[in-house]
C-alpha atoms as a PDB file:
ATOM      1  CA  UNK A   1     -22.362 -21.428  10.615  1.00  0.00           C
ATOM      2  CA  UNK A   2     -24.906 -20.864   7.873  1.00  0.00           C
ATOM      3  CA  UNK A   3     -25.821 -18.183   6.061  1.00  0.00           C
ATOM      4  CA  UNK A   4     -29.850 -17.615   5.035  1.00  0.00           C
ATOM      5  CA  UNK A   5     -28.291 -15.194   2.259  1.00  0.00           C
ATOM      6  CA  UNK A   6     -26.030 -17.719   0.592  1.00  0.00           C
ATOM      7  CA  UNK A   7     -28.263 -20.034   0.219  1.00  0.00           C
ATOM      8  CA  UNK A   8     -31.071 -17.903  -1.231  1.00  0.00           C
ATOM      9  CA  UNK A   9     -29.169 -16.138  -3.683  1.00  0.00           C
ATOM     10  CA  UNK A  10     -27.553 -20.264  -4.561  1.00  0.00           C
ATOM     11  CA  UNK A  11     -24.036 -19.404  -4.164  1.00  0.00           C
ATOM     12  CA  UNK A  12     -21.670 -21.602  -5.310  1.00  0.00           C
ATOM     13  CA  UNK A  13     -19.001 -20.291  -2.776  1.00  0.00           C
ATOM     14  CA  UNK A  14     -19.145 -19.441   1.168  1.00  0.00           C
ATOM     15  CA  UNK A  15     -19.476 -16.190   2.182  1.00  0.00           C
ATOM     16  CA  UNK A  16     -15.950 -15.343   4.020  1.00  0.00           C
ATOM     17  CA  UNK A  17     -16.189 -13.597   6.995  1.00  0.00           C
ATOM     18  CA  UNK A  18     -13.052 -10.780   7.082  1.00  0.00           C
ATOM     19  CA  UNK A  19     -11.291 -10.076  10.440  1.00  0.00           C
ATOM     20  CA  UNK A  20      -8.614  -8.215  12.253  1.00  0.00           C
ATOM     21  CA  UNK A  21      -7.118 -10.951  15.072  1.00  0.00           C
ATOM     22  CA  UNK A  22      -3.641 -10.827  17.817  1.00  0.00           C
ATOM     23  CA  UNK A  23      -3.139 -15.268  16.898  1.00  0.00           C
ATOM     24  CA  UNK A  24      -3.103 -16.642  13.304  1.00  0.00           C
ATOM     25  CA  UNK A  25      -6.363 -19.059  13.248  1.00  0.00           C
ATOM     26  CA  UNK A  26      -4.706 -22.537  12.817  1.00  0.00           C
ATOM     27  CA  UNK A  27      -4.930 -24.134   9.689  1.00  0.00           C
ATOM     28  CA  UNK A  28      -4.134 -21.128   8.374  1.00  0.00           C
ATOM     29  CA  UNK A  29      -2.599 -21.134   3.782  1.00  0.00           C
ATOM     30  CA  UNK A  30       0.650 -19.997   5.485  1.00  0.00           C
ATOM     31  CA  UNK A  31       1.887 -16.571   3.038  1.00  0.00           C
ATOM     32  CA  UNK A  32       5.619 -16.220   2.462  1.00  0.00           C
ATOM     33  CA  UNK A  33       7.344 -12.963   3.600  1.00  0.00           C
ATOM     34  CA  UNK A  34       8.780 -11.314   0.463  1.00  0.00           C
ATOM     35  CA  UNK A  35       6.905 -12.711  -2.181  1.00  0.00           C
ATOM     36  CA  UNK A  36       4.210 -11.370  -4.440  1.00  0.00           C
ATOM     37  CA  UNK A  37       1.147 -12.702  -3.656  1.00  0.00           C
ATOM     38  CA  UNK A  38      -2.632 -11.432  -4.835  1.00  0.00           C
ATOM     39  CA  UNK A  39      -4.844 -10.725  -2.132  1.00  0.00           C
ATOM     40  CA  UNK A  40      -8.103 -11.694  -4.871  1.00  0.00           C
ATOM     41  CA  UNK A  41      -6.766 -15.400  -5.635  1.00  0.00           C
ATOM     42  CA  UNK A  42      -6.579 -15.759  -1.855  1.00  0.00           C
ATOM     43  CA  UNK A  43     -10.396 -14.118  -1.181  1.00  0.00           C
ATOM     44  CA  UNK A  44     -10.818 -16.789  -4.114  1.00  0.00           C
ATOM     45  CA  UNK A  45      -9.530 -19.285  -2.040  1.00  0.00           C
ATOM     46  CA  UNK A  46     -11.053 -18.017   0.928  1.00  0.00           C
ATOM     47  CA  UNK A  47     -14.350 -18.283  -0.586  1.00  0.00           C
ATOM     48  CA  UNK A  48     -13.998 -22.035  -1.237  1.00  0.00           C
ATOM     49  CA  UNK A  49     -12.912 -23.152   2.262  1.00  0.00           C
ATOM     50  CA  UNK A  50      -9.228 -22.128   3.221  1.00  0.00           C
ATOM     51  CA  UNK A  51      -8.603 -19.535   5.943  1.00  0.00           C
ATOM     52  CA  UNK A  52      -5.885 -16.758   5.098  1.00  0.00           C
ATOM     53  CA  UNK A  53      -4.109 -14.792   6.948  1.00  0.00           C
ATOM     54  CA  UNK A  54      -2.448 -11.293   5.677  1.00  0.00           C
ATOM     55  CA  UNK A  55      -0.439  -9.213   7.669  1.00  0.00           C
ATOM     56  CA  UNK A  56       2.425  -6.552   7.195  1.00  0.00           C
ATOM     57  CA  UNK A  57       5.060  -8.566   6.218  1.00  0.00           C
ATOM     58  CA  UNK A  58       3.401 -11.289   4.035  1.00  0.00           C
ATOM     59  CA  UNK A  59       1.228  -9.135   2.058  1.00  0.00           C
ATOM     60  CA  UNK A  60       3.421  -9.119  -0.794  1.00  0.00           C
ATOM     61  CA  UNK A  61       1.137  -6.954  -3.276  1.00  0.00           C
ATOM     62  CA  UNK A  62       1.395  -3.159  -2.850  1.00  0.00           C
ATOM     63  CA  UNK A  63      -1.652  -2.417  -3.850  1.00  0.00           C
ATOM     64  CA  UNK A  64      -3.164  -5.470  -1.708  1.00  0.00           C
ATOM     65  CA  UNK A  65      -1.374  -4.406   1.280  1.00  0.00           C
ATOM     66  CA  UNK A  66      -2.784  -0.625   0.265  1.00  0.00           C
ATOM     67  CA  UNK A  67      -6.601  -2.210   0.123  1.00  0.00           C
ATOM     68  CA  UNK A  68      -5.878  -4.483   3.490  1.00  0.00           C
ATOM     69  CA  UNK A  69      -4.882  -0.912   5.430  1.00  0.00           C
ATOM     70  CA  UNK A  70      -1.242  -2.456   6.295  1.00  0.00           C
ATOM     71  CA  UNK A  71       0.247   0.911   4.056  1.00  0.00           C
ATOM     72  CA  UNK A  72       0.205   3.987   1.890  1.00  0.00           C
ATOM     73  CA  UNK A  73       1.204   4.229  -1.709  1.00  0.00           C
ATOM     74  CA  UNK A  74       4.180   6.288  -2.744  1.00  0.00           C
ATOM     75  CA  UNK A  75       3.553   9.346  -4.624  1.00  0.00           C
ATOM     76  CA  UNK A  76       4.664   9.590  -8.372  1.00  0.00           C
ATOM     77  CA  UNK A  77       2.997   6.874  -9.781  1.00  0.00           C
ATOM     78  CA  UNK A  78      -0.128   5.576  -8.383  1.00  0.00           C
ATOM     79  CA  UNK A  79      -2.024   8.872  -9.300  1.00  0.00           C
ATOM     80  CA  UNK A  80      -0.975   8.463 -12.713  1.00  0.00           C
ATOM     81  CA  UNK A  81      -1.867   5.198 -12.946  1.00  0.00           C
ATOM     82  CA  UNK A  82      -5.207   5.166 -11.305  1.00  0.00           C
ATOM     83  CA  UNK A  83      -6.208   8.286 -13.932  1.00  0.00           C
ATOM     84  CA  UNK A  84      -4.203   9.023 -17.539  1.00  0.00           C
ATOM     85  CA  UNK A  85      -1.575   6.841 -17.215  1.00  0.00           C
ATOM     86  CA  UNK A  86       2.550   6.722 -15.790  1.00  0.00           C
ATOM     87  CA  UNK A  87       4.001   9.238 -18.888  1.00  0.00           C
ATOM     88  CA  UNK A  88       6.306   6.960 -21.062  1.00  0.00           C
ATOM     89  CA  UNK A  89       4.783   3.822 -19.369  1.00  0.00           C
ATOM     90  CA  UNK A  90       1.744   1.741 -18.239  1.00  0.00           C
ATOM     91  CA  UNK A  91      -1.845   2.882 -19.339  1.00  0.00           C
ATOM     92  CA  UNK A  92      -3.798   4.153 -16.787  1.00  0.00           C
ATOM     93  CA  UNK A  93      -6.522   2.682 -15.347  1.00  0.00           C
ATOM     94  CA  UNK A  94      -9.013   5.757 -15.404  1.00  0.00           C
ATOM     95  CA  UNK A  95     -10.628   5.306 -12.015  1.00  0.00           C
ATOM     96  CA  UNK A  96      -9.926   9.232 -11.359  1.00  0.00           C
ATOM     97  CA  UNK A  97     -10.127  12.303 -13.976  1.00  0.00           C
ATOM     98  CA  UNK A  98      -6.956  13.427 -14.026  1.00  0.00           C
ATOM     99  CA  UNK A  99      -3.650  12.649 -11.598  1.00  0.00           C
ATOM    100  CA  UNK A 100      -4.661  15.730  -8.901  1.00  0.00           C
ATOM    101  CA  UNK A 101      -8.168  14.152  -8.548  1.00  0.00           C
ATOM    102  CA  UNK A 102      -5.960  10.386  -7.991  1.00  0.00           C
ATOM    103  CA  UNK A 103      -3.604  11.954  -5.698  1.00  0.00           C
ATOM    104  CA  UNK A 104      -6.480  13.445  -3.215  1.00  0.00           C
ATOM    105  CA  UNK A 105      -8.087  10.235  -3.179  1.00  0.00           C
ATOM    106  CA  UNK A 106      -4.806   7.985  -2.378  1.00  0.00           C
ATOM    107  CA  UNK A 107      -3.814  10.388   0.176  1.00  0.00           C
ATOM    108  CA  UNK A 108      -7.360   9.962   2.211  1.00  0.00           C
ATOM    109  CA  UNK A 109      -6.782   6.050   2.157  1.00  0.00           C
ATOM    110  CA  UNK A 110      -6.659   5.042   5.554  1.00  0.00           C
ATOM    111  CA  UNK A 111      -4.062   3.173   7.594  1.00  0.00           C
ATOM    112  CA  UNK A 112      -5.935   0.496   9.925  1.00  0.00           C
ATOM    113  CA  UNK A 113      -4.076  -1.535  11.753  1.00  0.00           C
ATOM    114  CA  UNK A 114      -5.825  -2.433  15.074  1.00  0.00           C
ATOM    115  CA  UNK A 115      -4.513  -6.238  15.466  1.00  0.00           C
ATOM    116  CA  UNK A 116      -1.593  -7.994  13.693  1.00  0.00           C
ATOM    117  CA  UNK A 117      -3.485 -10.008  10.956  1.00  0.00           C
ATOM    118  CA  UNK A 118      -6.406 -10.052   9.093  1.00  0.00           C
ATOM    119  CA  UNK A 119      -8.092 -13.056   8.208  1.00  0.00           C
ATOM    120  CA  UNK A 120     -10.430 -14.525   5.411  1.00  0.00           C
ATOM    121  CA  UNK A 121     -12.261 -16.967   6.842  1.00  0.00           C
ATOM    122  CA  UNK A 122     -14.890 -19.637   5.250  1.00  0.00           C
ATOM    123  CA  UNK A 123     -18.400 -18.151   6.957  1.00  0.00           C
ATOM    124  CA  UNK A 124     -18.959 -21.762   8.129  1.00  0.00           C
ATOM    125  CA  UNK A 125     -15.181 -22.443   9.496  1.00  0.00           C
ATOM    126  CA  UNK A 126     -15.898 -19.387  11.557  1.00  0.00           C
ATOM    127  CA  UNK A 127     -15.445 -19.780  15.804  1.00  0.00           C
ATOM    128  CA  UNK A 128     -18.013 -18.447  18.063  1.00  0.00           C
ATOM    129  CA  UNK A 129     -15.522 -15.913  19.459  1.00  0.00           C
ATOM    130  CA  UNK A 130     -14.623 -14.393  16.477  1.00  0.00           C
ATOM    131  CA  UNK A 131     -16.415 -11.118  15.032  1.00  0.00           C
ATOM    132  CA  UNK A 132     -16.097 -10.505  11.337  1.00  0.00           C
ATOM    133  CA  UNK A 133     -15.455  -6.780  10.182  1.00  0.00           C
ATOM    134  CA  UNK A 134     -17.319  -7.740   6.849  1.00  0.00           C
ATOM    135  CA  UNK A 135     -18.882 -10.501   4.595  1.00  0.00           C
ATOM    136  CA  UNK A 136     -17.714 -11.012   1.197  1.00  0.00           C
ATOM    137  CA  UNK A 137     -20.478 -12.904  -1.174  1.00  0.00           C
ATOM    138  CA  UNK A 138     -18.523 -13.287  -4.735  1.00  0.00           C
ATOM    139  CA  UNK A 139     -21.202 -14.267  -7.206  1.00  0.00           C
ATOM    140  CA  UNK A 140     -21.633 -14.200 -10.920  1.00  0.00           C
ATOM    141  CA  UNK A 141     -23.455 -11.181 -12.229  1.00  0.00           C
ATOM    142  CA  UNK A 142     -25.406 -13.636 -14.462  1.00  0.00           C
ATOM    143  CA  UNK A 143     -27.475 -14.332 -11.697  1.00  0.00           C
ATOM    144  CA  UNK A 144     -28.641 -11.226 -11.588  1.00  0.00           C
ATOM    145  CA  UNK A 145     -29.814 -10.681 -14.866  1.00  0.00           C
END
């Protein structure tokens, strides 16, 4: 499939079409159950022609499998590190005032889980029977400007 949109804005990447599906598409990057993996490298990836395939047990980031809607963070760090910082360790990253504000906002994260995986799938690798959720573009802001 081609996209109009990709190939007005000249991007150097596919547009990936996101997913929720019961069957792993075949040809699947297979992900390894119990090891760290970043969901961005494999949107990356995605983006220039492999399909990927997350689900609970191979989605080895926390905060990845947090963003895919496979779980929910713990309480007594995130909120400190999404606003001022864990006391006595990491910096925070300042997305929220204060830890209160970070906490309100981590609990209202939803838990989606309609199918077994989600996929990221090349725009133009996609079937005819499959419906995409989203479309990611990933572009340089250069263009823009």
């Amino acid at each position: 499939m081609d996209s109009k949109i990709a190939k007005a804005i000249r991007l150097k990447t596919q547009p990936v079409a996101v997913f929720w599906a019961d069957v792993q598409p075949k040809g699947a990057l297979p992900l390894a159950e119990g090891k760290w993996s970043c969901v961005i490298s494999h949107l990356d990836a995605a983006a220039k022609g492999q399909i990927v395939v997350f689900d609970e047990r191979t989605t080895g980031c926390p905060g990845g499998k947090v963003g895919l809607g496979f779980s929910r963070f713990e309480a007594g760090f995130i909120e400190y590190f999404l606003s001022t910082g864990v006391p006595g360790g990491r910096e925070g990253e300042y997305y929220k005032k204060n830890p209160e504000l970070a906490a309100q906002f981590v609990a209202a994260l939803p838990v989606v889980v309609p199918k077994q995986y989600l996929v990221f799938k090349p725009l133009a690798a996609l079937a005819e029977d499959e419906r995409p959720e989203v479309f990611i573009f990933l572009m340089r802001i250069s263009f823009l400007l």
